[in-house]
N, C-alpha and C. Protein backbone atom coordinates (compact mmCIF):
# COMPACT_ATOMS: atom_id res chain seq x y z
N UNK A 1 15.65 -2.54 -18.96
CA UNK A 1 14.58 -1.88 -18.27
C UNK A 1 14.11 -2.74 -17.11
N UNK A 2 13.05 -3.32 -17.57
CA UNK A 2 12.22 -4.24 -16.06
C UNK A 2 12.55 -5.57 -16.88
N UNK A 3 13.84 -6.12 -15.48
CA UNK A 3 14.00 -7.68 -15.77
C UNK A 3 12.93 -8.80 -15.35
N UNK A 4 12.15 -8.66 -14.51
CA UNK A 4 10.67 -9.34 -14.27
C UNK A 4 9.85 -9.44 -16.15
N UNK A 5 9.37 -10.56 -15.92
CA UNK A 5 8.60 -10.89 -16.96
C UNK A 5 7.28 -10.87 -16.70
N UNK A 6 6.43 -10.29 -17.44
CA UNK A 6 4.71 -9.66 -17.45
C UNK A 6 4.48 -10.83 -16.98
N UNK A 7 3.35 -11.13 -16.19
CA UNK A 7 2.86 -12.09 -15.81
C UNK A 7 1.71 -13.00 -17.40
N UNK A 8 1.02 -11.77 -17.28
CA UNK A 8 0.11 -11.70 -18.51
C UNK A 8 0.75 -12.25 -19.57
N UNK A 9 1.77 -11.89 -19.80
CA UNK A 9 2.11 -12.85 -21.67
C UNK A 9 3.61 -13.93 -21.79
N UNK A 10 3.51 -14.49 -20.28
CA UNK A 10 4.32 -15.48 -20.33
C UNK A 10 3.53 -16.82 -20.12
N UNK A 11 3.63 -18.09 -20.39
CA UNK A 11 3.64 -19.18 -20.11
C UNK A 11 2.75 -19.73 -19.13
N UNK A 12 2.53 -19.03 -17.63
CA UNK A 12 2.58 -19.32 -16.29
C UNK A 12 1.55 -20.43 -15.88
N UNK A 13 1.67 -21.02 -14.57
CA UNK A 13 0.30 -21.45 -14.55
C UNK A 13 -0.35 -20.42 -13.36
N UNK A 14 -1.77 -20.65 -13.22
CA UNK A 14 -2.32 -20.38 -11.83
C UNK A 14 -1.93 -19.71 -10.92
N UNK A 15 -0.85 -21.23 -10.53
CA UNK A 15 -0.46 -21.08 -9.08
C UNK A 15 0.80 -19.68 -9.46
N UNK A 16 1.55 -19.41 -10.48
CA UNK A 16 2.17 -18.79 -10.61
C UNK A 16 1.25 -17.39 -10.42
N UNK A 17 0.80 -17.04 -11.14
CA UNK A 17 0.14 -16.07 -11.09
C UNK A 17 -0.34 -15.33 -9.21
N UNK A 18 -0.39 -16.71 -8.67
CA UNK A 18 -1.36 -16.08 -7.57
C UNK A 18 -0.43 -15.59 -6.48
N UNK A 19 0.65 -16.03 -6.89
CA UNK A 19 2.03 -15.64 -6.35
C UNK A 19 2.27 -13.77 -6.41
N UNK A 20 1.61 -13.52 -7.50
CA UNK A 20 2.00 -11.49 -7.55
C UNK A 20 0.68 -11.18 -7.32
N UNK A 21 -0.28 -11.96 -7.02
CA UNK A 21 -1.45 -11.34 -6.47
C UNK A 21 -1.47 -11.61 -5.80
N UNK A 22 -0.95 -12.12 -4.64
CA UNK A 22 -0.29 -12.10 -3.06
C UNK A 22 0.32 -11.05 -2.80
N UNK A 23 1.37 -11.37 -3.59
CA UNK A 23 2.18 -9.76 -2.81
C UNK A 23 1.10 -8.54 -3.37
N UNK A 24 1.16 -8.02 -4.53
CA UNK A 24 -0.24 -7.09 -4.59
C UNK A 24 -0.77 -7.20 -3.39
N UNK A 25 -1.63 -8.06 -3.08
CA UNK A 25 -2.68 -7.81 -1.86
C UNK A 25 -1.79 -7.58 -0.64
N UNK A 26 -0.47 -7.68 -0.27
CA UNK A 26 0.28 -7.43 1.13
C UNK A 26 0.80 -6.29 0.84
N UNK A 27 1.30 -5.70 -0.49
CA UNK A 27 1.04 -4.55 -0.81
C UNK A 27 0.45 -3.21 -1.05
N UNK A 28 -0.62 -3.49 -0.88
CA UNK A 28 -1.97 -2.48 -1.04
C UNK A 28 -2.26 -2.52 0.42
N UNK A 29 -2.09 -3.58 1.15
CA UNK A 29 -2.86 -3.40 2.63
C UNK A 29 -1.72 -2.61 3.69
N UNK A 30 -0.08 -2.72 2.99
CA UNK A 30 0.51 -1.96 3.98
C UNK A 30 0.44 -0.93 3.80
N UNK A 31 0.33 -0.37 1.48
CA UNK A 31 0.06 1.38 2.14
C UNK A 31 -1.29 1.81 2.82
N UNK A 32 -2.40 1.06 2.79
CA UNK A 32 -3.62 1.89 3.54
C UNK A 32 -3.29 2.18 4.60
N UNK A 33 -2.45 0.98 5.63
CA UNK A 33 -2.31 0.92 6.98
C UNK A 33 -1.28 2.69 6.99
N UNK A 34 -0.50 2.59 6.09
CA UNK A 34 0.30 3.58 6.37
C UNK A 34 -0.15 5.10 6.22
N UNK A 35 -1.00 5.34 5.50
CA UNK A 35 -2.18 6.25 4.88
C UNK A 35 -2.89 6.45 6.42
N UNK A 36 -3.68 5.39 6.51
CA UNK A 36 -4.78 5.77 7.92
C UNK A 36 -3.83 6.14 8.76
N UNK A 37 -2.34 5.99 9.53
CA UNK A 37 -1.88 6.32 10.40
C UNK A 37 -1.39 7.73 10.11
N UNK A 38 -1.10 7.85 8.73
CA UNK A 38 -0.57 9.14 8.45
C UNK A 38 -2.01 10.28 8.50
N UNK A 39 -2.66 10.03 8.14
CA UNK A 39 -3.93 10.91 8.53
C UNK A 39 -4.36 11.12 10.00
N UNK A 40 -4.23 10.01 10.88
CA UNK A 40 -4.43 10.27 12.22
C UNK A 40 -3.67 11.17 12.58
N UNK A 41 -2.16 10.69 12.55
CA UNK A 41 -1.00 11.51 12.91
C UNK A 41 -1.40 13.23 12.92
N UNK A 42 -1.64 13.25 11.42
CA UNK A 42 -1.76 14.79 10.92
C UNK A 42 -3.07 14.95 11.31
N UNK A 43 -4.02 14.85 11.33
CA UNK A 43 -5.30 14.90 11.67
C UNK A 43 -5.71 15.39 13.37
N UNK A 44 -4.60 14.86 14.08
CA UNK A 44 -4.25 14.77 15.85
C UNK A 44 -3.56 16.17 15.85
N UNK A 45 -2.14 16.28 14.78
CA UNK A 45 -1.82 17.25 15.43
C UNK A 45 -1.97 18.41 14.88
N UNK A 46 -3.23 18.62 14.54
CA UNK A 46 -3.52 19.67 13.46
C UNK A 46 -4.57 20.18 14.84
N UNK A 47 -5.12 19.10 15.15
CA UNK A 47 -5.99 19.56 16.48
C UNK A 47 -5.77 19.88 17.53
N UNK A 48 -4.32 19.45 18.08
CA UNK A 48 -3.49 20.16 18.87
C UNK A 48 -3.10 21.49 19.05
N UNK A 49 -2.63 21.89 17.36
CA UNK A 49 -2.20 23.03 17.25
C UNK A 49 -3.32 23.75 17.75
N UNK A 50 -4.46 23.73 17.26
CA UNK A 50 -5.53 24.33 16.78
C UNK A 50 -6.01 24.57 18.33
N UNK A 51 -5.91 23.71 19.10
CA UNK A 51 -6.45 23.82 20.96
C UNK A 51 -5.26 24.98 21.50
N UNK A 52 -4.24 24.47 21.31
CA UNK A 52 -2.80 25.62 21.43
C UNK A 52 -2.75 26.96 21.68
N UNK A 53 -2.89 26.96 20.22
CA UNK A 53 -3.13 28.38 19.67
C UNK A 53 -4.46 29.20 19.27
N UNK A 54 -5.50 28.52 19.67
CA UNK A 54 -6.86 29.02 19.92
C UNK A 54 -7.62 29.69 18.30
């Protein structure tokens, strides 16, 4: 299944740990970025249409 080992019930220290709560956090911040652009995107050309076609 999942060859990664839980962070939670291995051994680790700290610094290990802060290692997947790094990526987590570069993770979460690229989908928002990708979210807010995707809403602009659609959000723009929804208003386009909408000027368009009256």
């Amino acid at each position: 299944m999942n060859s990664t080992p839980d962070p939670s019930t291995t051994s680790g220290t700290t610094e290990d740990l802060s290692i997947y709560s790094a990526r987590r956090q570069r993770r979460i911040r690229i989908t928002a970025w990708v979210v807010i652009v995707a809403l602009i995107l659609v959000g723009g050309g929804s208003t386009v249409l909408t000027v368009l076609l009256g």
